[in-house]
N, C-alpha and C. Protein backbone atom coordinates (compact mmCIF):
# COMPACT_ATOMS: atom_id res chain seq x y z
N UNK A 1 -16.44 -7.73 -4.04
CA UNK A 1 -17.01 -6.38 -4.13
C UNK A 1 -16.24 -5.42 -3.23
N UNK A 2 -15.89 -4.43 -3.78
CA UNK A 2 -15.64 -3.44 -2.59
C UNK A 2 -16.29 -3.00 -1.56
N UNK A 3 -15.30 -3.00 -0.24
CA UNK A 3 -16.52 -2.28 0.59
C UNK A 3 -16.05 -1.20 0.69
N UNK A 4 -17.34 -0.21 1.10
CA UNK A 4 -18.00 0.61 0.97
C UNK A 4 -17.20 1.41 2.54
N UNK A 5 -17.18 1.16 3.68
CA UNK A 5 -16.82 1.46 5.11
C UNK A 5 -15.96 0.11 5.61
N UNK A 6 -15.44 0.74 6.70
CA UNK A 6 -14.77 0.07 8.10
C UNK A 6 -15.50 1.22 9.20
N UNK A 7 -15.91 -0.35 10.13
CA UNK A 7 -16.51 0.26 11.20
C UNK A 7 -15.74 0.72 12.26
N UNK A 8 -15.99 1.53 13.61
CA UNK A 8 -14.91 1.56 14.45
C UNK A 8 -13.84 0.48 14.81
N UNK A 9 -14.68 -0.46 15.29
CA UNK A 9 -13.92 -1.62 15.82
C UNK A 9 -13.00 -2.45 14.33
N UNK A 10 -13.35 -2.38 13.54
CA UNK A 10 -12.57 -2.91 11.96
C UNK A 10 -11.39 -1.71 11.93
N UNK A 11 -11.58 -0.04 12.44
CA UNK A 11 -10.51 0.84 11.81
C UNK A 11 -9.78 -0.09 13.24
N UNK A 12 -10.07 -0.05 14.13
CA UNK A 12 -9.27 -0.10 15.08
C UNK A 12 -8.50 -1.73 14.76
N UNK A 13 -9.18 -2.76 14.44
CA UNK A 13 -8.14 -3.95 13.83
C UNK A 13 -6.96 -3.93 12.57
N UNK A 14 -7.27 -2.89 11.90
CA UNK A 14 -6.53 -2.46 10.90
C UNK A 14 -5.40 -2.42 11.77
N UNK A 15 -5.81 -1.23 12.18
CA UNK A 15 -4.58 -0.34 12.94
C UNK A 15 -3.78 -1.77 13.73
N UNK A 16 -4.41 -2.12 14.20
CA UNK A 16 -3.58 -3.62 14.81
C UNK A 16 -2.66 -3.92 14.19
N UNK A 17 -3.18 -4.56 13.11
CA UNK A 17 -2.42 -5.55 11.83
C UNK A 17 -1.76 -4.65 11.48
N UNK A 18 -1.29 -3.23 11.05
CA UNK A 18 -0.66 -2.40 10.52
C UNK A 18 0.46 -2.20 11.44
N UNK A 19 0.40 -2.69 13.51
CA UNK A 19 1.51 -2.04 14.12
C UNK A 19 2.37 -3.74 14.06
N UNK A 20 1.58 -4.49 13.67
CA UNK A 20 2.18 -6.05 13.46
C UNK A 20 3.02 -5.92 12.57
N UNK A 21 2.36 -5.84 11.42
CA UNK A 21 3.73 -5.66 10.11
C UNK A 21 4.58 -4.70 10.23
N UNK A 22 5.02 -3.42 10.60
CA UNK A 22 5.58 -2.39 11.03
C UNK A 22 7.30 -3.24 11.94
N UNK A 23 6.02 -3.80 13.01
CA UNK A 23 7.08 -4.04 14.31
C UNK A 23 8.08 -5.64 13.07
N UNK A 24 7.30 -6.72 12.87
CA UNK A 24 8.05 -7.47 11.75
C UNK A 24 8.89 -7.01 10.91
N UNK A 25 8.74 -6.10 10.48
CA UNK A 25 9.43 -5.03 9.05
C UNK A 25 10.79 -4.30 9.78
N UNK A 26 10.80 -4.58 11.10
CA UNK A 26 11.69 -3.78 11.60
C UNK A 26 13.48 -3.74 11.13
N UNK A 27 13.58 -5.03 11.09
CA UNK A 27 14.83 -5.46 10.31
C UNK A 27 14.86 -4.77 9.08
N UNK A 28 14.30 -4.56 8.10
CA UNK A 28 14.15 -3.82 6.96
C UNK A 28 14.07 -2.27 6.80
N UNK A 29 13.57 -1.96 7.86
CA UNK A 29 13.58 -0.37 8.52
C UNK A 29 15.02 0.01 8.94
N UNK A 30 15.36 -0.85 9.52
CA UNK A 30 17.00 -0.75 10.14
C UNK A 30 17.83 -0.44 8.83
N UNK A 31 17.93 -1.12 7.84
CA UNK A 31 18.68 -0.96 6.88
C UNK A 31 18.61 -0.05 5.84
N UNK A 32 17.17 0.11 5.60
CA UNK A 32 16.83 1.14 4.72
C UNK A 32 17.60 3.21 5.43
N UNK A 33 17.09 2.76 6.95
CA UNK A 33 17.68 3.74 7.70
C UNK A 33 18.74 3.85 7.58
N UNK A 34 19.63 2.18 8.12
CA UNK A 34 20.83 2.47 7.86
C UNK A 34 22.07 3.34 6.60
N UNK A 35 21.40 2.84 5.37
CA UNK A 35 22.32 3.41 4.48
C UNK A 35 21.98 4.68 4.12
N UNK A 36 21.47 5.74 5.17
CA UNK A 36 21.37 6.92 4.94
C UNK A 36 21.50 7.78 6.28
N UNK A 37 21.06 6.89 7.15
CA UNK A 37 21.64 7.58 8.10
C UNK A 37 22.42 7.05 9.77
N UNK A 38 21.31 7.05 10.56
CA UNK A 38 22.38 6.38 11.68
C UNK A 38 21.64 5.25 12.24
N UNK A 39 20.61 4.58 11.45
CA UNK A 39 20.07 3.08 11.34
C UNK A 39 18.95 3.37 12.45
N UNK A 40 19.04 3.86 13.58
CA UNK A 40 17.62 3.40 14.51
C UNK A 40 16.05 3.84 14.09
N UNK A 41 15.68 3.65 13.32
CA UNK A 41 14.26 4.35 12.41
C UNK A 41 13.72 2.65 13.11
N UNK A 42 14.41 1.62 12.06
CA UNK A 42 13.51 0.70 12.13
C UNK A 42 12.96 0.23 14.02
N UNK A 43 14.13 0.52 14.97
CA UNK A 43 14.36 0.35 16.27
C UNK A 43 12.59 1.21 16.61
N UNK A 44 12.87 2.21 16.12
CA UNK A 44 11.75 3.62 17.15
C UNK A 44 10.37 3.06 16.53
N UNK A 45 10.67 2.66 15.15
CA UNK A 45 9.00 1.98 14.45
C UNK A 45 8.80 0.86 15.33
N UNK A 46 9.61 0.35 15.83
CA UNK A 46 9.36 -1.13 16.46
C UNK A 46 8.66 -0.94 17.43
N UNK A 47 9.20 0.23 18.01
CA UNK A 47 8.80 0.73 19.61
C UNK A 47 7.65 1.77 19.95
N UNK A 48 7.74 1.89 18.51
CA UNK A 48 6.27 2.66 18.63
C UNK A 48 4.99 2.37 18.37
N UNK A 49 5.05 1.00 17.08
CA UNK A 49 3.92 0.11 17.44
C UNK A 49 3.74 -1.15 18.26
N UNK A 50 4.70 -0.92 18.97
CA UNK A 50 4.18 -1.96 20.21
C UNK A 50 3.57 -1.20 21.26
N UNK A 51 3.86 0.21 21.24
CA UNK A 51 3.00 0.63 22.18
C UNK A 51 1.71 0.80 21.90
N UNK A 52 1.81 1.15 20.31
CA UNK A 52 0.12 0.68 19.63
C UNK A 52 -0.59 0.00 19.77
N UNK A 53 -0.37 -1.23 20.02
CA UNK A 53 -0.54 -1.98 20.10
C UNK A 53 -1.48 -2.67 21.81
N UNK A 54 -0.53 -2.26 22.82
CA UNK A 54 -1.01 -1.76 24.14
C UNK A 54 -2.37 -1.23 24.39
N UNK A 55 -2.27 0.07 23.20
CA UNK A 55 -3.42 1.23 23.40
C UNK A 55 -4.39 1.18 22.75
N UNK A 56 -4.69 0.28 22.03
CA UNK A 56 -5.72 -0.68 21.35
C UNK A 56 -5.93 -1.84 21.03
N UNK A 57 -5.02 -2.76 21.45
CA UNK A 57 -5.76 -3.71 21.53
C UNK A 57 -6.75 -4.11 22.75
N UNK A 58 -8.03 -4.57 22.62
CA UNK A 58 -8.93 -5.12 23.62
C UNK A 58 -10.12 -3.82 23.94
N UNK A 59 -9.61 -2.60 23.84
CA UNK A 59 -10.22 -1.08 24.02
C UNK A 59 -10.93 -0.68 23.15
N UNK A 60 -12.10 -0.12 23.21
CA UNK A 60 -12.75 0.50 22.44
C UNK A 60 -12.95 1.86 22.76
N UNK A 61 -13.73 2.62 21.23
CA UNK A 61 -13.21 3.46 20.81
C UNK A 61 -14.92 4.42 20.22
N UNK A 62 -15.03 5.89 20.89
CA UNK A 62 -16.21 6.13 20.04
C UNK A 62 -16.37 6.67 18.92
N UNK A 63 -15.27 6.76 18.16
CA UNK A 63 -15.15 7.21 16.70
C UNK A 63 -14.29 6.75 16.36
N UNK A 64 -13.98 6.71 14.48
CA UNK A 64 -12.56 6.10 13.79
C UNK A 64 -11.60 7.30 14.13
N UNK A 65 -11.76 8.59 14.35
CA UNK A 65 -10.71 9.54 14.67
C UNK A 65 -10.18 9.38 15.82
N UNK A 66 -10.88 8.90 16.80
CA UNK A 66 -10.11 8.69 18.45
C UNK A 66 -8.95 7.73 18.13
N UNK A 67 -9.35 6.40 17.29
CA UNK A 67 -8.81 4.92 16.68
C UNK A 67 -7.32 5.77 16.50
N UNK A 68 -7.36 6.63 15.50
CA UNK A 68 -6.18 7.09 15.00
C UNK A 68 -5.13 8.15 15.78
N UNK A 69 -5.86 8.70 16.52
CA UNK A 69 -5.55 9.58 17.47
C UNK A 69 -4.88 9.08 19.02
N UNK A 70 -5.06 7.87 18.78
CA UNK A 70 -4.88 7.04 19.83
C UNK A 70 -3.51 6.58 19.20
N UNK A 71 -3.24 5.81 18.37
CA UNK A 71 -1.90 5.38 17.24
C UNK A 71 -0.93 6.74 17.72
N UNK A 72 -1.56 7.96 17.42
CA UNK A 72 -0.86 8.83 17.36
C UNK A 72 -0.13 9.56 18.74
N UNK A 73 -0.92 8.99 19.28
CA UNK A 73 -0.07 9.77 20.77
C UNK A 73 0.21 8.44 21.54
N UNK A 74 0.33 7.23 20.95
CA UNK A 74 1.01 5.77 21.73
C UNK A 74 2.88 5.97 20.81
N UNK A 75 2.46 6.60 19.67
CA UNK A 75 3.77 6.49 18.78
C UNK A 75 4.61 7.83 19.49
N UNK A 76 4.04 9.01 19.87
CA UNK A 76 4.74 10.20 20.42
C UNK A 76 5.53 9.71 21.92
N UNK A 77 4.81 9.08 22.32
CA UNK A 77 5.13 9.26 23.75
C UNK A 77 6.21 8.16 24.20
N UNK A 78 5.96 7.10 22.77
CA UNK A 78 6.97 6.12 23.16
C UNK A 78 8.27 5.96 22.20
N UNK A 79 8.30 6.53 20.93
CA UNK A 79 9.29 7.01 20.08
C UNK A 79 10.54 7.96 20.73
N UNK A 80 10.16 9.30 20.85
CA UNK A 80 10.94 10.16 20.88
C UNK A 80 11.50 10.91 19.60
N UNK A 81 12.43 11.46 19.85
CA UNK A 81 12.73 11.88 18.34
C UNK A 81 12.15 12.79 17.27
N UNK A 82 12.68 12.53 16.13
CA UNK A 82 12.08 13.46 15.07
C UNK A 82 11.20 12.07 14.80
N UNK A 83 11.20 10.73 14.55
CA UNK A 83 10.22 9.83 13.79
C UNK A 83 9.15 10.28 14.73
N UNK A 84 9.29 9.99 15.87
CA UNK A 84 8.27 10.08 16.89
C UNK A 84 7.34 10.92 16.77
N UNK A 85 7.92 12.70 16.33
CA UNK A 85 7.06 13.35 16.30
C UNK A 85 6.15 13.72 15.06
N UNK A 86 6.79 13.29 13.94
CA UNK A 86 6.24 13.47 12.30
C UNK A 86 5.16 11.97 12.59
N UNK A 87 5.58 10.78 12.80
CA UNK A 87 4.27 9.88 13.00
C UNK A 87 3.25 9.96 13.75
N UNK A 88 4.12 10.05 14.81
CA UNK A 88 2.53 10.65 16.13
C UNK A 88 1.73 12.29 15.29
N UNK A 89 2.21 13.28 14.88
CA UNK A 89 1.40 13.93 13.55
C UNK A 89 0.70 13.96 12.47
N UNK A 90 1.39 12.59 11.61
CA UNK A 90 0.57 12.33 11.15
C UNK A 90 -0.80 11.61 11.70
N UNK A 91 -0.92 10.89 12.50
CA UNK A 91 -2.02 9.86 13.13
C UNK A 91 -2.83 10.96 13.75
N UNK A 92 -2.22 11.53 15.04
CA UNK A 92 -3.20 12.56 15.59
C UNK A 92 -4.19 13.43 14.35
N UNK A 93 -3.35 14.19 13.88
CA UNK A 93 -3.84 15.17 12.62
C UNK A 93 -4.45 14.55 11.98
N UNK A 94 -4.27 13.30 11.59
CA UNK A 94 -5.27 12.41 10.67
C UNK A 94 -6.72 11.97 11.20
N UNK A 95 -6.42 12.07 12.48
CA UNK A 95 -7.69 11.64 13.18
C UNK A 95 -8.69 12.69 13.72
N UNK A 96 -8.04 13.89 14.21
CA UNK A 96 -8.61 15.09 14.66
C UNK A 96 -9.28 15.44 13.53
N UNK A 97 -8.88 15.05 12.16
CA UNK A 97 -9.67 15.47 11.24
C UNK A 97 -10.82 14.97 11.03
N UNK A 98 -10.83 13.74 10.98
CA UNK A 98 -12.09 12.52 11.54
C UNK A 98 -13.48 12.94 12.39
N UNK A 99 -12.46 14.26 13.43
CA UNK A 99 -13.83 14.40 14.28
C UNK A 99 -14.97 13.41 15.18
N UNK A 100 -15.72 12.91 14.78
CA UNK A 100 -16.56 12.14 15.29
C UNK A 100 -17.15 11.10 14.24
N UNK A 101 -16.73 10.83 13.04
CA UNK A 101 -16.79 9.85 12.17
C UNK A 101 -17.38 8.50 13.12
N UNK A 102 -18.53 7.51 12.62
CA UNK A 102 -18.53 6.79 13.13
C UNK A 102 -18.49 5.14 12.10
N UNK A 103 -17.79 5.77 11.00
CA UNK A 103 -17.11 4.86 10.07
C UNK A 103 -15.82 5.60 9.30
N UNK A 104 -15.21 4.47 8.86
CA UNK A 104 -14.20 4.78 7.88
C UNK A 104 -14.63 4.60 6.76
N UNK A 105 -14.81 5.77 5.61
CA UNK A 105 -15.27 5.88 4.40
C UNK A 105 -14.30 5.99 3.21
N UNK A 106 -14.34 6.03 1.75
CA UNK A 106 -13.47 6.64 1.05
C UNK A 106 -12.93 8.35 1.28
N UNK A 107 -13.75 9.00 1.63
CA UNK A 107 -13.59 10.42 1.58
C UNK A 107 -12.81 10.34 3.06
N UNK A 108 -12.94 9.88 4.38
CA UNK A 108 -12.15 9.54 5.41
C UNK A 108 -11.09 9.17 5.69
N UNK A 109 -10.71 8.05 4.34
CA UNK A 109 -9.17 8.10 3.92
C UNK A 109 -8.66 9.13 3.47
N UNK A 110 -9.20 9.82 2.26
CA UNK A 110 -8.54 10.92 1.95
C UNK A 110 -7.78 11.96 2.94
N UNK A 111 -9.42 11.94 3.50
CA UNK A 111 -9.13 13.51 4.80
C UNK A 111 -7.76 13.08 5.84
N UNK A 112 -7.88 11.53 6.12
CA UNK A 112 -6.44 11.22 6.72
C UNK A 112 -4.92 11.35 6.94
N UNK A 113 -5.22 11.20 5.34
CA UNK A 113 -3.83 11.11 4.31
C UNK A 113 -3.54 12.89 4.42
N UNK A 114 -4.70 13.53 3.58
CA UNK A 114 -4.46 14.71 3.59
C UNK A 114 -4.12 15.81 4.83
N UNK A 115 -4.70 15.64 5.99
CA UNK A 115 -4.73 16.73 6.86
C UNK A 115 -3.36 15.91 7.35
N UNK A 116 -3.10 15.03 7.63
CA UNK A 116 -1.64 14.01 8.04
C UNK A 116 -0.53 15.08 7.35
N UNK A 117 -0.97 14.39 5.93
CA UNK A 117 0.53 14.79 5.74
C UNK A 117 0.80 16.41 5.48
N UNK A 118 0.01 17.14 5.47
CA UNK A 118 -0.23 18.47 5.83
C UNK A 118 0.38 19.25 6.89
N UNK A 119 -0.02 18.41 7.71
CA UNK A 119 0.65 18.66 9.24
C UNK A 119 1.99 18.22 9.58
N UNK A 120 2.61 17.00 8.81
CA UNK A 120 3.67 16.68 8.89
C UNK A 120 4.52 17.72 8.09
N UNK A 121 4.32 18.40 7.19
CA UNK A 121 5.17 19.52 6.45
C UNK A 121 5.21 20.37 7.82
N UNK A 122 3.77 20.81 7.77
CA UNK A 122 4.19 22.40 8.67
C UNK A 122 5.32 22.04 10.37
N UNK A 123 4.71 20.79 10.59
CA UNK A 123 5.85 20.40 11.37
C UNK A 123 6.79 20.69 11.51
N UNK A 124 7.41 19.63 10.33
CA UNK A 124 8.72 19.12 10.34
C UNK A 124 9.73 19.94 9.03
N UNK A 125 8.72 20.61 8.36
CA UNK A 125 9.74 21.75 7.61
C UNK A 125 9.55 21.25 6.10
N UNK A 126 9.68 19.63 5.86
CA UNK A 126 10.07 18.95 4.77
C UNK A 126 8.70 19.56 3.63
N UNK A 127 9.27 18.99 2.59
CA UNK A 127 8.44 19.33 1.13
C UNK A 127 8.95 18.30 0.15
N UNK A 128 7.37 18.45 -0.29
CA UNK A 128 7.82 16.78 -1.80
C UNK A 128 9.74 17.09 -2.44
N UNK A 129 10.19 15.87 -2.50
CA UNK A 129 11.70 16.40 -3.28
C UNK A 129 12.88 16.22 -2.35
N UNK A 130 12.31 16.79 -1.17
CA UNK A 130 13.50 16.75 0.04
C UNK A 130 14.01 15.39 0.56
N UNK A 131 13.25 14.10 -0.03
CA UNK A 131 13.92 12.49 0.40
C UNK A 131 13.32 12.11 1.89
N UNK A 132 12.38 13.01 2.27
CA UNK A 132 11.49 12.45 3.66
C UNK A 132 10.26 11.83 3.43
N UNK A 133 9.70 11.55 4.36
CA UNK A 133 8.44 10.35 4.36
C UNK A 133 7.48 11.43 3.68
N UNK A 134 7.91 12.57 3.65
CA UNK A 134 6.73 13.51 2.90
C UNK A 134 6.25 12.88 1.15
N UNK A 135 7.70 12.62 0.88
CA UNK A 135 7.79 11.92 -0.40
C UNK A 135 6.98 11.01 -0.77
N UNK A 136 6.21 9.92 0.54
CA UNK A 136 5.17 9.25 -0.25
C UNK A 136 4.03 9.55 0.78
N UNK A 137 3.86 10.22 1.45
CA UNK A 137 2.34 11.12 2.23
C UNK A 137 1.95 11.80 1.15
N UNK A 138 2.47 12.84 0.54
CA UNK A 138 1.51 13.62 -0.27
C UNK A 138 1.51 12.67 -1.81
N UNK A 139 1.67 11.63 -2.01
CA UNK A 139 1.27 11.26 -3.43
C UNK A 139 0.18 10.41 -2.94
N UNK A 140 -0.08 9.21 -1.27
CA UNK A 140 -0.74 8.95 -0.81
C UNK A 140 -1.85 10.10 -0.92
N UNK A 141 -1.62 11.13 0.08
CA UNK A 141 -2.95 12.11 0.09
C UNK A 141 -4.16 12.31 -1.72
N UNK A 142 -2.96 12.89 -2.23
CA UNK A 142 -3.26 12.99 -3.78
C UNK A 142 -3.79 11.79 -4.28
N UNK A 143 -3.32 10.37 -4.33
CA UNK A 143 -3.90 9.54 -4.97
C UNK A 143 -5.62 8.94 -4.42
N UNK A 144 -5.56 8.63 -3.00
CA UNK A 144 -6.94 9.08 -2.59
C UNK A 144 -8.09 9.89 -2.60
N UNK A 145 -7.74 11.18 -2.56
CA UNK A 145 -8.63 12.21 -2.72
C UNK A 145 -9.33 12.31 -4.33
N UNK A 146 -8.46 11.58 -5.46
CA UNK A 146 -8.85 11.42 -6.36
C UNK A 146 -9.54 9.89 -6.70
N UNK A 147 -9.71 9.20 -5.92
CA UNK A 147 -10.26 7.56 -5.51
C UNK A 147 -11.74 7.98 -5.01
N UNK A 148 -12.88 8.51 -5.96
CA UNK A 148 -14.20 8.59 -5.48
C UNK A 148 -14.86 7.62 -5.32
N UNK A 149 -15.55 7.00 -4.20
CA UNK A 149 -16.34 5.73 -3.87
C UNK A 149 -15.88 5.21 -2.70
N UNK A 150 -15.75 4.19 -2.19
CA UNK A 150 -15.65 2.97 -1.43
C UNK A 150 -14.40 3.28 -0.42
N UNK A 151 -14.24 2.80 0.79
CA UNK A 151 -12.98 2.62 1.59
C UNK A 151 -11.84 1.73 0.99
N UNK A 152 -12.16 0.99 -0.47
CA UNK A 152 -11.68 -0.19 -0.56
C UNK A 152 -10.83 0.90 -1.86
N UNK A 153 -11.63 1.51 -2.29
CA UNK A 153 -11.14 2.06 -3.78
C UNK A 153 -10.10 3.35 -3.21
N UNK A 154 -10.57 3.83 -1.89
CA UNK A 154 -9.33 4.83 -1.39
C UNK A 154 -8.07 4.25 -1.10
N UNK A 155 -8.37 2.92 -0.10
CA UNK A 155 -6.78 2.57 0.31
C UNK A 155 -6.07 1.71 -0.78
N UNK A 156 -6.92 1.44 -1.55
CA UNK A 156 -5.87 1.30 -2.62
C UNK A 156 -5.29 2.06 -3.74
N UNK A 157 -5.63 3.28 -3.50
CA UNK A 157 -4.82 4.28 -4.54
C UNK A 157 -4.21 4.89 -3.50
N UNK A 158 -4.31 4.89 -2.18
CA UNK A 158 -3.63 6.02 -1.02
C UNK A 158 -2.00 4.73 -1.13
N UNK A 159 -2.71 3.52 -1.34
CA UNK A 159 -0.95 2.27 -0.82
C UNK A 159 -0.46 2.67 -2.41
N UNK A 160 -1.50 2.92 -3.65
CA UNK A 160 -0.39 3.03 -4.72
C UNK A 160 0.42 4.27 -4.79
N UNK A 161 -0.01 4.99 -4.36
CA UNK A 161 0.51 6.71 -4.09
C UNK A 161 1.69 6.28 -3.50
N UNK A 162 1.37 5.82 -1.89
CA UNK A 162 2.48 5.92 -1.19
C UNK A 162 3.71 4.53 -1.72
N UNK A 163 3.10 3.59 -2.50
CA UNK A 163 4.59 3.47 -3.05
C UNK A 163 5.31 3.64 -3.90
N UNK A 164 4.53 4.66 -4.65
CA UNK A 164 5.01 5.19 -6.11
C UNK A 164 6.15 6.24 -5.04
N UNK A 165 5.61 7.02 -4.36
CA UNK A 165 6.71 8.06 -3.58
C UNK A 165 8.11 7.51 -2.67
N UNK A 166 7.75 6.20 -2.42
CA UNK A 166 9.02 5.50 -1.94
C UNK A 166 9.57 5.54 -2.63
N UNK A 167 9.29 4.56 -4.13
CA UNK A 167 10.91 4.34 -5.18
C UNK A 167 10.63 5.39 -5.73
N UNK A 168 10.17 6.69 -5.88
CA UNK A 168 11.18 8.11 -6.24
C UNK A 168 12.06 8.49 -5.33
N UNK A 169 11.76 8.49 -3.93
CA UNK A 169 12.68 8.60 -3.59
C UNK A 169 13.98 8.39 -3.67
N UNK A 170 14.03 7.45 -3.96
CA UNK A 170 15.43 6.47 -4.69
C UNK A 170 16.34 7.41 -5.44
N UNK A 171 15.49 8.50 -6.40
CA UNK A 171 16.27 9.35 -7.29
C UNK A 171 16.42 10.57 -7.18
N UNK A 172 16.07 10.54 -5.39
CA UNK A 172 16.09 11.81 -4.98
C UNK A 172 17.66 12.51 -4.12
N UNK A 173 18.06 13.20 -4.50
CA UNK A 173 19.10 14.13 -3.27
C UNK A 173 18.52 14.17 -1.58
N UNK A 174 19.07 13.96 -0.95
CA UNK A 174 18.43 14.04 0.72
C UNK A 174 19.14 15.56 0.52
N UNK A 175 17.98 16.32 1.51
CA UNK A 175 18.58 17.82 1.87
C UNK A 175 17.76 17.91 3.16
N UNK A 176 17.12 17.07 3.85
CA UNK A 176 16.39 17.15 5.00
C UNK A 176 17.48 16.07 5.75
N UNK A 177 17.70 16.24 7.15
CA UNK A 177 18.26 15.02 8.27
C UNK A 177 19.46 14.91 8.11
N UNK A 178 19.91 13.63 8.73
CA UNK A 178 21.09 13.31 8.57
C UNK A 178 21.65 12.96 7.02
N UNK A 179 21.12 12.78 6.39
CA UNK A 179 21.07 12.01 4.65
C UNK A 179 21.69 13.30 4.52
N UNK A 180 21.10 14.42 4.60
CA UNK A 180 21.77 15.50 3.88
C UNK A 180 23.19 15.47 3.77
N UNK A 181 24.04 15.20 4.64
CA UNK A 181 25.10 15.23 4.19
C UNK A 181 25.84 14.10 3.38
N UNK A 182 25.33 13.28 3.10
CA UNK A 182 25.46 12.43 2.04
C UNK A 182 25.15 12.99 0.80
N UNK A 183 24.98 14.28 0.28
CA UNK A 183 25.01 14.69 -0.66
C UNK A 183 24.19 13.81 -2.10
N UNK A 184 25.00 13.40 -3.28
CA UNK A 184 24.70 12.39 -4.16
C UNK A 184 24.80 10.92 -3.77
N UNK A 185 25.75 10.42 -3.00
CA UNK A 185 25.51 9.68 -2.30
C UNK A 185 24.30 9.10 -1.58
N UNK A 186 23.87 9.71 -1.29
CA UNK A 186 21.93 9.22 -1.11
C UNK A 186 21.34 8.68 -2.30
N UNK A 187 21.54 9.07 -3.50
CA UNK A 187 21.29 8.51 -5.02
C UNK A 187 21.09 7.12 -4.68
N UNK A 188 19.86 6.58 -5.33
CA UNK A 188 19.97 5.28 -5.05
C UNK A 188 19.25 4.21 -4.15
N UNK A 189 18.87 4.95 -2.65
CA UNK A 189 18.26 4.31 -2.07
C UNK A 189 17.38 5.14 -1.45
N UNK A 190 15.84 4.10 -0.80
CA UNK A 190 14.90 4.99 -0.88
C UNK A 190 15.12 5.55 0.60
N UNK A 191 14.24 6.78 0.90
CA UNK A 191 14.37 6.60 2.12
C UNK A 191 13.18 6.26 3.66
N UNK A 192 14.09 6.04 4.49
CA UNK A 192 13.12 4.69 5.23
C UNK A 192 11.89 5.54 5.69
N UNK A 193 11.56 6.87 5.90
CA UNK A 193 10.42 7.09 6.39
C UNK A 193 9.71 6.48 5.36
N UNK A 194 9.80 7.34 3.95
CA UNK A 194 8.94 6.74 3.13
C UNK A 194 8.58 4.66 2.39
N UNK A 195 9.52 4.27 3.26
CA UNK A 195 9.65 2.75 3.37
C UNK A 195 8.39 2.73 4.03
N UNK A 196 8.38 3.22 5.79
CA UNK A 196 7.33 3.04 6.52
C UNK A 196 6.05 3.50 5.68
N UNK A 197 5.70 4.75 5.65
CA UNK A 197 5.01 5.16 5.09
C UNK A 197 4.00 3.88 3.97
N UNK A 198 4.83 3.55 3.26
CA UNK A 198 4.44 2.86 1.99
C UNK A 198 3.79 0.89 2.81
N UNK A 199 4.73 0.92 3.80
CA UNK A 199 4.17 -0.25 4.91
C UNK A 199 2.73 -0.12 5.11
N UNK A 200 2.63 0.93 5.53
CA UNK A 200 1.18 1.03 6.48
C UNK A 200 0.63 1.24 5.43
N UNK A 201 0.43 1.72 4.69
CA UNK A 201 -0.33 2.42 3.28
C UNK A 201 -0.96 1.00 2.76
N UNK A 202 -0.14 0.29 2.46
CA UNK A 202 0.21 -0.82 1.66
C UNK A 202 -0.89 -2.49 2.29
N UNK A 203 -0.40 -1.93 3.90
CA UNK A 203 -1.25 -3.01 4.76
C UNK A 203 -2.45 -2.58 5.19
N UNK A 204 -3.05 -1.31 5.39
CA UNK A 204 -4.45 -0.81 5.38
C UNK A 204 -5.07 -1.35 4.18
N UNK A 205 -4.57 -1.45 3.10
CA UNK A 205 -5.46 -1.80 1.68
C UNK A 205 -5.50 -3.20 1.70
N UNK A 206 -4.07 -3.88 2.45
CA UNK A 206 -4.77 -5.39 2.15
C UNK A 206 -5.35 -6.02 3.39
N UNK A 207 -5.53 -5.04 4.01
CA UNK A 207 -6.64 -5.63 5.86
C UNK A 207 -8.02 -5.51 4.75
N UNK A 208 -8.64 -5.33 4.08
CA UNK A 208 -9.85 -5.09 3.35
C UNK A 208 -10.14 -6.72 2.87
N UNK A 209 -8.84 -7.03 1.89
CA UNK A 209 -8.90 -8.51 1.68
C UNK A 209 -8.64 -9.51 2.31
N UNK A 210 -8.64 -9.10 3.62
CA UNK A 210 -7.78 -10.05 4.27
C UNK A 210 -9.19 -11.58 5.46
C-alpha cells in the first residue's frame, strides 16, 4: 500500500540513505562531470554529504523543513562553489517552504521540489534547456505537483520527472558553466548536476520500499 506520510525522524533517515548513495555514486559523478567539464562535481557531492551526514545523523529535528534545511546548509558550508550553492538552495528553499510541517506528505514533496527548484533558477541564472541540474528539478517539481495523494505516489513521479530531465539532457547544447564552451560537443552526454539530481530523486522514492 502506499504510504500516506514520513514522519520527522523517517524524513530525516531518508535524507541519510540519500547522502549514502550520493557519497557511493561519487565515482560516477566524477565522470559524468568529467566529460563536460573539469570533473570535481562528483568530489564536492562526496563532501557535501558527508557532512550531511554529521548534521543528522543521531539529531533530532522539530519539523521535516528543519530535516531539509539542515542538508542544506551542511552541503553550503562544506561544498563551496557553484554546486555548493545551487544544492545547499535547493534543500534550504525546499525546507523553508515546509515551515513547521510535522510530516512529510504528497503535497510536501511537491512544495520541495517546487520552491527548490525555483530558487535554484533565481539563483543561479539557469532555465529548463540550458544542460543544468535545472533540467531535471523542474520536471521533478512538475511531475509531483501533479501526483495527488500519498508521499509514496509524489516521490515517485518527482524520481520519474527527475530522470526523464537527466537523459534530455543528453540532447541538450550546454550554454550555462564550463560545458558551454563545448559548444555541440556536449551533445550526447547528460549532465552531472542533473545525474545528482535524478540520484536523490530516485533514492527518496525507493527509501519508501525499502
Amino acid at each position: 500500500m502506499p504510504k500516506e506520510y514520513l514522519t520527522i525522524d523517517e524524513t530525516r533517515d531518508m535524507m541519510l540513505v540519500v547522502a549514502d548513495k550520493i557519497i557511493e555514486a561519487e565515482p560516477i559523478l566524477t565522470d559524468a562531470d568529467r566529460a563536460l567539464g573539469d570533473g570535481d562535481h562528483g568530489i564536492g557531492m562526496e563532501r557535501g554529504m558527508t557532512a550531511v551526514k554529521e548534521a543528522l545523523d543521531g539529531n533530532e529535528f522539530p519539523c521535516v523543513g528543519k530535516v531539509f534545511m539542515g542538508v542544506g546548509m551542511a552541503m553550503m558550508s562544506s561544498m563551496g562553489g557553484a554546486s555548493g550553492a545551487v544544492f545547499g538552495t535547493l534543500f534550504r528553499s525546499g525546507g523553508k517552504a515546509l515551515k513547521d510541517a510535522e510530516s512529510l506528505d504528497g503535497a510536501g514533496v511537491a512544495t520541495f521540489w517546487k520552491e527548490g527548484s525555483e530558487n535554484v533558477m533565481s539563483r543561479g541564472g539557469a532555465k529548463p534547456g540550458d544542460k543544468t541540474m535545472v533540467d531535471s528539478l523542474v520536471p521533478a517539481a512538475e511531475k509531483s505537483a501533479a501526483a495527488t495523494g500519498s508521499v509514496s505516489e509524489a516521490l515517485i513521479a518527482a524520481a520519474m520527472g527527475a530522470v526523464a530531465g537527466r537523459d534530455a539532457s543528453e540532447d541538450m547544447i550546454a550554454t550555462m558553466g564550463r560545458a558551454k564552451t563545448l559548444g555541440e560537443k556536449s551533445l550526447g552526454k547528460p549532465d552531472a548536476g542533473c545525474v545528482s539530481v535524478a540520484i536523490i530523486a530516485e533514492t527518496m522514492r525507493d527509501f519508501i520500499d525499502s
